[in-house]
N, C-alpha and C. Protein backbone atom coordinates (compact mmCIF):
# COMPACT_ATOMS: atom_id res chain seq x y z
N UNK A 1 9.72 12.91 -1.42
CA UNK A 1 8.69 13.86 -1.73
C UNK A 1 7.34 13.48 -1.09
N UNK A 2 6.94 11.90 -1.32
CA UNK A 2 5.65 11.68 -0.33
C UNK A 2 5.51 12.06 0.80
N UNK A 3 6.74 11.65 2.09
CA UNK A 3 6.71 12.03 2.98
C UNK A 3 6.51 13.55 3.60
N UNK A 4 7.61 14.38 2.87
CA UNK A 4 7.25 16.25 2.61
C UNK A 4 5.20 16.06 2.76
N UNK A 5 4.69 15.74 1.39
CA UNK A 5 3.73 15.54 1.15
C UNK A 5 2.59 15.57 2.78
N UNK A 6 3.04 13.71 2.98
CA UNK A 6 2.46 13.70 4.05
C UNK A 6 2.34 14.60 5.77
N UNK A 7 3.78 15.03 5.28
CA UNK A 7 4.30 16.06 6.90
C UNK A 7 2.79 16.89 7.01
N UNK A 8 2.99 18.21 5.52
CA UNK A 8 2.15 18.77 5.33
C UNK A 8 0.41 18.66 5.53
N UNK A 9 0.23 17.58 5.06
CA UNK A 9 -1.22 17.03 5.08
C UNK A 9 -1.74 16.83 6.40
N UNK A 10 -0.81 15.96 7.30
CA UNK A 10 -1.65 15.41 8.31
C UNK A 10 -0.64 16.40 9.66
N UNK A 11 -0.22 17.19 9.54
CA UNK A 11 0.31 18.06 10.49
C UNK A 11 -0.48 17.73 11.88
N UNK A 12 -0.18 17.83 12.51
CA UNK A 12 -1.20 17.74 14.10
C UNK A 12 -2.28 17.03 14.19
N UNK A 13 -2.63 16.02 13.15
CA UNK A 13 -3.03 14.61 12.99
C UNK A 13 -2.85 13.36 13.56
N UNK A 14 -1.39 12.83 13.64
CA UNK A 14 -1.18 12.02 14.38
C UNK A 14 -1.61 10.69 13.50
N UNK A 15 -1.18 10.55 12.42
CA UNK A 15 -2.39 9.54 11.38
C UNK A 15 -1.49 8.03 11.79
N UNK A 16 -2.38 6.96 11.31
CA UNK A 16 -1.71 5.75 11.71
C UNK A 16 -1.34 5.28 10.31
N UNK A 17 -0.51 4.49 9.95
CA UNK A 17 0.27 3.83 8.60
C UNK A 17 -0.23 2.55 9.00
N UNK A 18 -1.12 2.07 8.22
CA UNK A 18 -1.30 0.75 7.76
C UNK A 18 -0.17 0.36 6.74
N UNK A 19 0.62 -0.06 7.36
CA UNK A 19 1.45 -1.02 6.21
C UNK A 19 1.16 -2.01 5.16
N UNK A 20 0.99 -2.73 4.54
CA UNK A 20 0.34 -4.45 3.76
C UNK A 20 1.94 -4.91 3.71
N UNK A 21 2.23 -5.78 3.70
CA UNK A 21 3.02 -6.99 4.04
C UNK A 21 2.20 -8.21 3.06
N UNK A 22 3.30 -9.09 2.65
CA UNK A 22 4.93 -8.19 2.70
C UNK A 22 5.50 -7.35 1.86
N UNK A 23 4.47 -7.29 0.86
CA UNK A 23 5.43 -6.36 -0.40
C UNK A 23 6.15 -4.51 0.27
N UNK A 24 5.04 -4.41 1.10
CA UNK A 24 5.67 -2.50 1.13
C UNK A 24 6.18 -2.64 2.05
N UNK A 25 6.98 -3.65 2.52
CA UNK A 25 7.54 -3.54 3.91
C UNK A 25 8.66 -2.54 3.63
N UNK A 26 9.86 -2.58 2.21
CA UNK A 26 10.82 -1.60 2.27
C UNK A 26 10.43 -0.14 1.64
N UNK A 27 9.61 -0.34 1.24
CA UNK A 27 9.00 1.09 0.90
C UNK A 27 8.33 1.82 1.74
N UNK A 28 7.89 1.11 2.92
CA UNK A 28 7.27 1.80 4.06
C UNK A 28 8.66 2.45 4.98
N UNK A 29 9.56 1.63 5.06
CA UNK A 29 10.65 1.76 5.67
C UNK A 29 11.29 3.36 5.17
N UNK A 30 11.27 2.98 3.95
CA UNK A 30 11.93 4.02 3.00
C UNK A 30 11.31 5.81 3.57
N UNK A 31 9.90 5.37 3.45
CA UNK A 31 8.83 6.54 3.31
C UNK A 31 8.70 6.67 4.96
N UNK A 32 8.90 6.46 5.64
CA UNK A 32 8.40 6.30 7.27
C UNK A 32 9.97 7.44 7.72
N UNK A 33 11.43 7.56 7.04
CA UNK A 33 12.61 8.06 7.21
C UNK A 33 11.84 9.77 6.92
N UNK A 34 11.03 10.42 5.81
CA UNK A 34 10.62 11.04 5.69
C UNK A 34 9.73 12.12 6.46
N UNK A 35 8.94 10.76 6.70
CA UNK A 35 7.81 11.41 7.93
C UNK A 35 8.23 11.66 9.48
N UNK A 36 8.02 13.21 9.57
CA UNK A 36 8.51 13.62 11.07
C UNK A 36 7.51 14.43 11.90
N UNK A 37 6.64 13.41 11.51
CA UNK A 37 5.24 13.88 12.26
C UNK A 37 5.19 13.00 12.83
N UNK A 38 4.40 13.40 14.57
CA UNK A 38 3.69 12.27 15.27
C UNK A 38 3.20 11.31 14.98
N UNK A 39 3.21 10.10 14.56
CA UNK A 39 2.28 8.68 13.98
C UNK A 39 2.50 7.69 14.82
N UNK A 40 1.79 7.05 14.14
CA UNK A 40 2.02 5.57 14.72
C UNK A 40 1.73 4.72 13.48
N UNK A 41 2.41 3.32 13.63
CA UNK A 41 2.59 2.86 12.25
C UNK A 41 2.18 0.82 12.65
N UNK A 42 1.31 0.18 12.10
CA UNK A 42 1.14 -0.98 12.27
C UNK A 42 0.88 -2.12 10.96
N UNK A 43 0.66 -3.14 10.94
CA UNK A 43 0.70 -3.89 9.79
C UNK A 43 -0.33 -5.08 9.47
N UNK A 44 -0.56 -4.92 7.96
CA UNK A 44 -2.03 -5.74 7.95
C UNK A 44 -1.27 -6.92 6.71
N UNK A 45 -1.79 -8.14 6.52
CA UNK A 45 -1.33 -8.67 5.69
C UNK A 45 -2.40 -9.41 4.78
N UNK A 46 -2.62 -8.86 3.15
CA UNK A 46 -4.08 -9.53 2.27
C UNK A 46 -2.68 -9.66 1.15
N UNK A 47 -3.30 -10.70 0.17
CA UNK A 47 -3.21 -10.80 -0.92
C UNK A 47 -4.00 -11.33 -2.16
N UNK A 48 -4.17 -10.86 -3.84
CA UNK A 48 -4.95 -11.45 -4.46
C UNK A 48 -4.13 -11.73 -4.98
N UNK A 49 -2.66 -12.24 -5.25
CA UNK A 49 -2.29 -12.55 -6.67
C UNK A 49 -1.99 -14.12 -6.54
N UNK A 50 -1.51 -14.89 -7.90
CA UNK A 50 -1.28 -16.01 -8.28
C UNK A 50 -0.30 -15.99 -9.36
N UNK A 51 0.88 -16.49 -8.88
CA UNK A 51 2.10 -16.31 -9.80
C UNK A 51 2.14 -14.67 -10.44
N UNK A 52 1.44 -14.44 -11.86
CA UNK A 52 2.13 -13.17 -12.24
C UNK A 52 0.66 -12.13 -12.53
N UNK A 53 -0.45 -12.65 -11.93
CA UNK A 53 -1.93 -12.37 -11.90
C UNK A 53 -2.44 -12.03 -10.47
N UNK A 54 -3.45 -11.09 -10.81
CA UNK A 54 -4.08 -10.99 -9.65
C UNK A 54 -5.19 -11.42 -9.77
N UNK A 55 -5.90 -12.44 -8.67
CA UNK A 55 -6.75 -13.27 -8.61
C UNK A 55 -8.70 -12.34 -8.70
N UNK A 56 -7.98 -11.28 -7.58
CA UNK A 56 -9.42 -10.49 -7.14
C UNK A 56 -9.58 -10.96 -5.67
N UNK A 57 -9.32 -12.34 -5.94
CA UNK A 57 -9.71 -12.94 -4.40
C UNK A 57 -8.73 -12.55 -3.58
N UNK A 58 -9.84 -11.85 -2.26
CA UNK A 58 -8.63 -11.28 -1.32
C UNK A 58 -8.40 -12.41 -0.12
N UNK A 59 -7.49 -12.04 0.38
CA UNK A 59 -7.40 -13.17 1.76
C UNK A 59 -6.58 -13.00 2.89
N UNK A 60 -7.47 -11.85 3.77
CA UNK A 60 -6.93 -11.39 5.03
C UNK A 60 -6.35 -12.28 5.92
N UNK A 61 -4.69 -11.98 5.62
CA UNK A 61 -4.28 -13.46 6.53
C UNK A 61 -3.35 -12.75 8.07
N UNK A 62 -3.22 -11.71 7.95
CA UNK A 62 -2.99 -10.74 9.78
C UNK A 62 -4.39 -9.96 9.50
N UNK A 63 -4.70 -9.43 10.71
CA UNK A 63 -5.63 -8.70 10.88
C UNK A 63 -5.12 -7.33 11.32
N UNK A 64 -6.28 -6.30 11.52
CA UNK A 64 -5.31 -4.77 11.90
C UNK A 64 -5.87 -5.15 13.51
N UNK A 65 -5.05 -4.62 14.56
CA UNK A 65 -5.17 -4.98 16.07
C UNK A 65 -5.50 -3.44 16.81
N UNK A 66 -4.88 -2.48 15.92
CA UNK A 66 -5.06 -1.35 16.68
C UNK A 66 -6.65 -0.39 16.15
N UNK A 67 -7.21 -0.30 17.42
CA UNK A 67 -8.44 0.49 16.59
C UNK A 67 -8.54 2.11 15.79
N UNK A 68 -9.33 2.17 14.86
CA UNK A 68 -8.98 3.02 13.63
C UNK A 68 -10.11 4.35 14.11
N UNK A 69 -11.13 3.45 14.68
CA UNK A 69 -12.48 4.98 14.97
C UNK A 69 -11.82 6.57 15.13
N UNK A 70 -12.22 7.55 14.42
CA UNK A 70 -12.00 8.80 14.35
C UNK A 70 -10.47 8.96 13.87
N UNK A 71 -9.82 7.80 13.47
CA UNK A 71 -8.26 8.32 13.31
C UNK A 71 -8.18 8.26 11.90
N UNK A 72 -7.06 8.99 11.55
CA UNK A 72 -6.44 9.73 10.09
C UNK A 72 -5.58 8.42 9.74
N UNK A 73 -6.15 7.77 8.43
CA UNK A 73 -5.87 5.97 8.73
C UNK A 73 -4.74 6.74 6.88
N UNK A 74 -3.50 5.84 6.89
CA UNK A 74 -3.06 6.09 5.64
C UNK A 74 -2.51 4.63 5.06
N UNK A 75 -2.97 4.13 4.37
CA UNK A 75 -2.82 2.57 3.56
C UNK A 75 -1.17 2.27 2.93
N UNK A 76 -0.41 1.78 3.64
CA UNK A 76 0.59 2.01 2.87
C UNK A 76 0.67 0.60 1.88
N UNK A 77 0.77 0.78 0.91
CA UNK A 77 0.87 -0.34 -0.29
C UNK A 77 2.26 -0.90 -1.27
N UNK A 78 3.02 -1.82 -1.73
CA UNK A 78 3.75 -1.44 -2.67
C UNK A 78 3.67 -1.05 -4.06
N UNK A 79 2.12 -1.65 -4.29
CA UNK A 79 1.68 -2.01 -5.96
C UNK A 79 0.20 -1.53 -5.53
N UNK A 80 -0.30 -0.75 -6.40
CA UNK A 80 -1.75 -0.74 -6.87
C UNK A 80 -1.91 -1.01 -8.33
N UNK A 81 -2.59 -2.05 -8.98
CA UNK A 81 -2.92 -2.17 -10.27
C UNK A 81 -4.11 -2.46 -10.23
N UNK A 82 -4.78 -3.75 -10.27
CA UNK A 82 -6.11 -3.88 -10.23
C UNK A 82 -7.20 -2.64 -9.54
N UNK A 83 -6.84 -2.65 -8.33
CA UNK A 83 -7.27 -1.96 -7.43
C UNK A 83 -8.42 -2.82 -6.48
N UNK A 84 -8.58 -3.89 -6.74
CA UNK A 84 -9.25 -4.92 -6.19
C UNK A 84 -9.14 -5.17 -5.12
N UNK A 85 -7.51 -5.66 -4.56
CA UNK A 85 -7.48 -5.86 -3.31
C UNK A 85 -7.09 -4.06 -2.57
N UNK A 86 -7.03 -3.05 -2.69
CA UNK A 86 -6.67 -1.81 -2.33
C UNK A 86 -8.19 -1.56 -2.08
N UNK A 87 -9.41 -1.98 -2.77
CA UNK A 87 -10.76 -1.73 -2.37
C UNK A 87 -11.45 -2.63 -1.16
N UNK A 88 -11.02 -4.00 -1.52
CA UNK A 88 -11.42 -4.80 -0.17
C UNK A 88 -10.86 -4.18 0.94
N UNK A 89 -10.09 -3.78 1.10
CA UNK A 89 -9.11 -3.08 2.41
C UNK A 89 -9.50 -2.24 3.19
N UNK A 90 -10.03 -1.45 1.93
CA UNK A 90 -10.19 0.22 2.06
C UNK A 90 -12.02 -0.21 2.44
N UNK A 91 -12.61 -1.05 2.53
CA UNK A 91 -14.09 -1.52 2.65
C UNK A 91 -13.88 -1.91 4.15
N UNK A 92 -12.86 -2.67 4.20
CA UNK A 92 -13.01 -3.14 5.77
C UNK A 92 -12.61 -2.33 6.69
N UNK A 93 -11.58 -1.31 6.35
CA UNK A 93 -11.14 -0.44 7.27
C UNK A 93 -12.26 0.88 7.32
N UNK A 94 -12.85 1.23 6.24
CA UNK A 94 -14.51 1.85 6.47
C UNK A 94 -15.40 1.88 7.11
N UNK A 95 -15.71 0.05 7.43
CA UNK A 95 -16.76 -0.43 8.18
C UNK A 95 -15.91 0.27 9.89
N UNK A 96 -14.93 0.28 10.55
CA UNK A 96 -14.26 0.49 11.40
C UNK A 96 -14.30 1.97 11.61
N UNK A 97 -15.00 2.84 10.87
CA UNK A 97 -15.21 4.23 11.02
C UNK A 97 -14.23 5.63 11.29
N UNK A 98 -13.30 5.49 10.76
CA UNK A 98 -12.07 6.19 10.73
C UNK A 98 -12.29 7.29 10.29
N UNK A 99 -11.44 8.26 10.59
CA UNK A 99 -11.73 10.19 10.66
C UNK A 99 -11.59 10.37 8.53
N UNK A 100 -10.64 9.54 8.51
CA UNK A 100 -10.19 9.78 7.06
C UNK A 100 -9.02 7.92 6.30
N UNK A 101 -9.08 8.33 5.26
CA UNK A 101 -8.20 7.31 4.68
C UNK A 101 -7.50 7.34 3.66
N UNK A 102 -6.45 7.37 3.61
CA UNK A 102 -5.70 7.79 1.97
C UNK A 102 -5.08 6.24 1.94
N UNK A 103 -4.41 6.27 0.21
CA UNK A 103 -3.58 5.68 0.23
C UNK A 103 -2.27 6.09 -0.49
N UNK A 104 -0.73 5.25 0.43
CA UNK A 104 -0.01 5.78 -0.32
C UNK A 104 1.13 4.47 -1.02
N UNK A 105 0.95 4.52 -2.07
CA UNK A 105 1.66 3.16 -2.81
C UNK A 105 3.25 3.84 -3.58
N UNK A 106 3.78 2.87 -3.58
CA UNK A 106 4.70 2.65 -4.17
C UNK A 106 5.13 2.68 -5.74
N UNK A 107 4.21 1.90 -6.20
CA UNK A 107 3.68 1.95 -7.63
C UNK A 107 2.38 1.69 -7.94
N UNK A 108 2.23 2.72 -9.10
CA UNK A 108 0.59 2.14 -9.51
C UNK A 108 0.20 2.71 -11.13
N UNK A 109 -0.53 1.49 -11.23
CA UNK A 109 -0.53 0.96 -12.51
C UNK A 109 -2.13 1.75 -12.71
N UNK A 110 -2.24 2.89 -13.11
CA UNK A 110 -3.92 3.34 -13.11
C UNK A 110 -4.74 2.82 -14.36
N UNK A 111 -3.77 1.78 -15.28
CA UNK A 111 -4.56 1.70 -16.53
C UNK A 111 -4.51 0.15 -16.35
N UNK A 112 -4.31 -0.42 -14.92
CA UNK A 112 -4.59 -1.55 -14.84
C UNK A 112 -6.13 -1.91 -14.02
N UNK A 113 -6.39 -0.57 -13.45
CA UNK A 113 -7.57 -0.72 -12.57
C UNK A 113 -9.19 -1.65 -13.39
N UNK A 114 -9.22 -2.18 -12.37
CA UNK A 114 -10.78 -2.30 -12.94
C UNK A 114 -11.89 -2.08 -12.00
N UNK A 115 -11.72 -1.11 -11.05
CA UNK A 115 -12.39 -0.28 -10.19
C UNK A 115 -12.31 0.73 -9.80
N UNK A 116 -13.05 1.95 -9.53
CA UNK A 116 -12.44 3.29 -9.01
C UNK A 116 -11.68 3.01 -8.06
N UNK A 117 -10.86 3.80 -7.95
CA UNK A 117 -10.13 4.13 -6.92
C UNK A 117 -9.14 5.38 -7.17
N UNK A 118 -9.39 5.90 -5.69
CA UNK A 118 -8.42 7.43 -5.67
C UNK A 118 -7.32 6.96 -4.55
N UNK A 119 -6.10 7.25 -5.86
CA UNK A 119 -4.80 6.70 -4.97
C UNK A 119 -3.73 8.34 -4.74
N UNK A 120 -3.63 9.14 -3.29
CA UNK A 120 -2.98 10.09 -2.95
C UNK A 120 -1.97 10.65 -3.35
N UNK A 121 -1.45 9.32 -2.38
CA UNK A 121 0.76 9.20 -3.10
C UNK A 121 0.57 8.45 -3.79
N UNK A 122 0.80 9.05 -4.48
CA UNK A 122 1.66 7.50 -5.46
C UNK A 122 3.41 7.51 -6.24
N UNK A 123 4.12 7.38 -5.71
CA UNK A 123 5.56 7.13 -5.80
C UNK A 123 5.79 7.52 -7.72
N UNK A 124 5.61 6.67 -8.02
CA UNK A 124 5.58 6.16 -9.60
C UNK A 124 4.56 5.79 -9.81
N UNK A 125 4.33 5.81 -10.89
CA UNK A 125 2.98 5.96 -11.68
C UNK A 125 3.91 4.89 -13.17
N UNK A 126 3.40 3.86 -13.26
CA UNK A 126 4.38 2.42 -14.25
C UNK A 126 3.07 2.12 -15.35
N UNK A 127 3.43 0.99 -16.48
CA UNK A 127 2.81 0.07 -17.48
C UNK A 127 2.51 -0.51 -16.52
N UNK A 128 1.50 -1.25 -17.26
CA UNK A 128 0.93 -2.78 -16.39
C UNK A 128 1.91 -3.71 -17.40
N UNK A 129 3.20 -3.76 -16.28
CA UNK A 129 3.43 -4.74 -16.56
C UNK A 129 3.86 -5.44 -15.08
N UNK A 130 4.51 -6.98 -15.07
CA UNK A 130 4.62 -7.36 -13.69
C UNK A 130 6.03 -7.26 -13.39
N UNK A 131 6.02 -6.60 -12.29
CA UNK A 131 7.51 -5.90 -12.00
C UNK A 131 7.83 -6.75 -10.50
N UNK A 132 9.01 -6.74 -10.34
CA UNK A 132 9.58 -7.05 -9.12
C UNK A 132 10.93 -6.78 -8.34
N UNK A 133 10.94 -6.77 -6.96
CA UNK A 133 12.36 -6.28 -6.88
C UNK A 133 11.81 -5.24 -5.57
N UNK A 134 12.38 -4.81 -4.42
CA UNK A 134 12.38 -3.61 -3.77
C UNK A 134 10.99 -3.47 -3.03
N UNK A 135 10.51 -5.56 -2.05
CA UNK A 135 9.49 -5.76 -1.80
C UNK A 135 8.71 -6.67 -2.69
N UNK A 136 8.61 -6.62 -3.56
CA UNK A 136 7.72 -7.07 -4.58
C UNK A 136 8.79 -8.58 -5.04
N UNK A 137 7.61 -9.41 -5.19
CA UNK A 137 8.48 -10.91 -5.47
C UNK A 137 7.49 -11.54 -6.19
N UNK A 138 8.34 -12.48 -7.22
CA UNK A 138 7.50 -13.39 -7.78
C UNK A 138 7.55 -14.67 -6.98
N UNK A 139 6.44 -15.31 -6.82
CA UNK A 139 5.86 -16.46 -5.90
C UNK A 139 7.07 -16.96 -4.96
N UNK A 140 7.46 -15.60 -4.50
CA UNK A 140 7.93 -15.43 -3.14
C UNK A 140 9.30 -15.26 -3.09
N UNK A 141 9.93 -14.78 -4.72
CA UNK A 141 11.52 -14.42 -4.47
C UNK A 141 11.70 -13.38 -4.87
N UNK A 142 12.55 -12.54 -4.52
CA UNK A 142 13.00 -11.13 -5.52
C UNK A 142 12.75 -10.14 -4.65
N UNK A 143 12.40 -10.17 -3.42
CA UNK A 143 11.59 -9.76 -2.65
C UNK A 143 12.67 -8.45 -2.10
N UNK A 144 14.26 -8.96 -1.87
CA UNK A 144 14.85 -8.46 -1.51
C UNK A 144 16.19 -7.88 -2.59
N UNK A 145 15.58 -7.79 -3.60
CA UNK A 145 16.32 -7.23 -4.88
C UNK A 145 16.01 -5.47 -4.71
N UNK A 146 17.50 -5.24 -4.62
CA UNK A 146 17.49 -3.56 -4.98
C UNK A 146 17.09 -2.89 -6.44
N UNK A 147 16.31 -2.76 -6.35
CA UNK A 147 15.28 -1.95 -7.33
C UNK A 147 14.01 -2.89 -8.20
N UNK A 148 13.79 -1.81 -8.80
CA UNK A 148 12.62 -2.44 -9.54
C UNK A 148 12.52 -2.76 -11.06
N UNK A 149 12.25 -4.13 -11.16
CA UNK A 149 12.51 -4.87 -12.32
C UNK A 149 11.32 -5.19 -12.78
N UNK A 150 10.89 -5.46 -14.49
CA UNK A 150 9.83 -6.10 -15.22
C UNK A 150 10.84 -7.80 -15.35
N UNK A 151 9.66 -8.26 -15.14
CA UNK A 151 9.90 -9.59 -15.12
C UNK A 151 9.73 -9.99 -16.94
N UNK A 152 10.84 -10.67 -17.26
CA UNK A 152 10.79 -10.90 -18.61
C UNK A 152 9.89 -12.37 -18.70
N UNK A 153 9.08 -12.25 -19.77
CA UNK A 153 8.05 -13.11 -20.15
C UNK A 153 8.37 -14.34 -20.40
């Protein structure tokens, strides 16, 4: 349905997919089968979390290589909860002056936010709780588990 979504939206756009890595790598995969519009698709890699928390602290560890000026930029994410690191992102790819910017996540937790943020797609809409499975890993396993699991306490 996102993809439908996106066809529609950016029709004769040409928008670029920021991926984040590694969590949305299979959900980008997933959602990219959808989209049959002209794009182009590349990959950025931040993270704030610490074991089953998110820190706040972001820490751009790839950079984006392709330039964004005047282009239809779309964030692909697996998780939005805080919205912390989805705002650092969305700040740096701003400063870079882009036509437009959405984002489209996988899951998101809107009653976990502790900042505005306007999220487009959003796949599922979950509890804040910490889930994993289908991308998403705890301190670096699970990553490649078919579907999506709450991690028992």
């Amino acid at each position: 349905e996102l993809g439908r979504e996106i066809n529609e939206d950016y029709r004769d756009k040409n928008p670029l997919f920021v991926v984040v890595l590694n969590g949305a790598f299979m959900f980008a995969a997933e959602l990219m089968k959808s989209v049959t519009i002209p794009c182009e698709i590349t990959f950025v890699r931040v993270s704030s979390y610490s074991k089953t928390q998110s820190t706040g602290e972001v820490t751009e560890v790839l950079g984006l290589k392709e330039p964004i000026r005047d282009r239809h930029v779309i964030i692909v994410e697996d998780i939005v909860d805080t919205g912390l690191t989805m705002n650092k992102l969305l700040f740096q790819l701003s400063a870079q002056r882009p036509e437009s910017i959405q984002v489209a996540t996988m899951l998101f937790k809107p009653k976990a936010l502790k900042t505005p943020l306007s999220v487009k797609y959003a796949a599922f809409e979950i509890e804040n709780r910490f889930v994993l499975g289908y991308g998403l890993d705890y301190e670096g396993y699970g990553r490649n588990v078919d579907g999506v699991y709450v991690l028992a306490p």
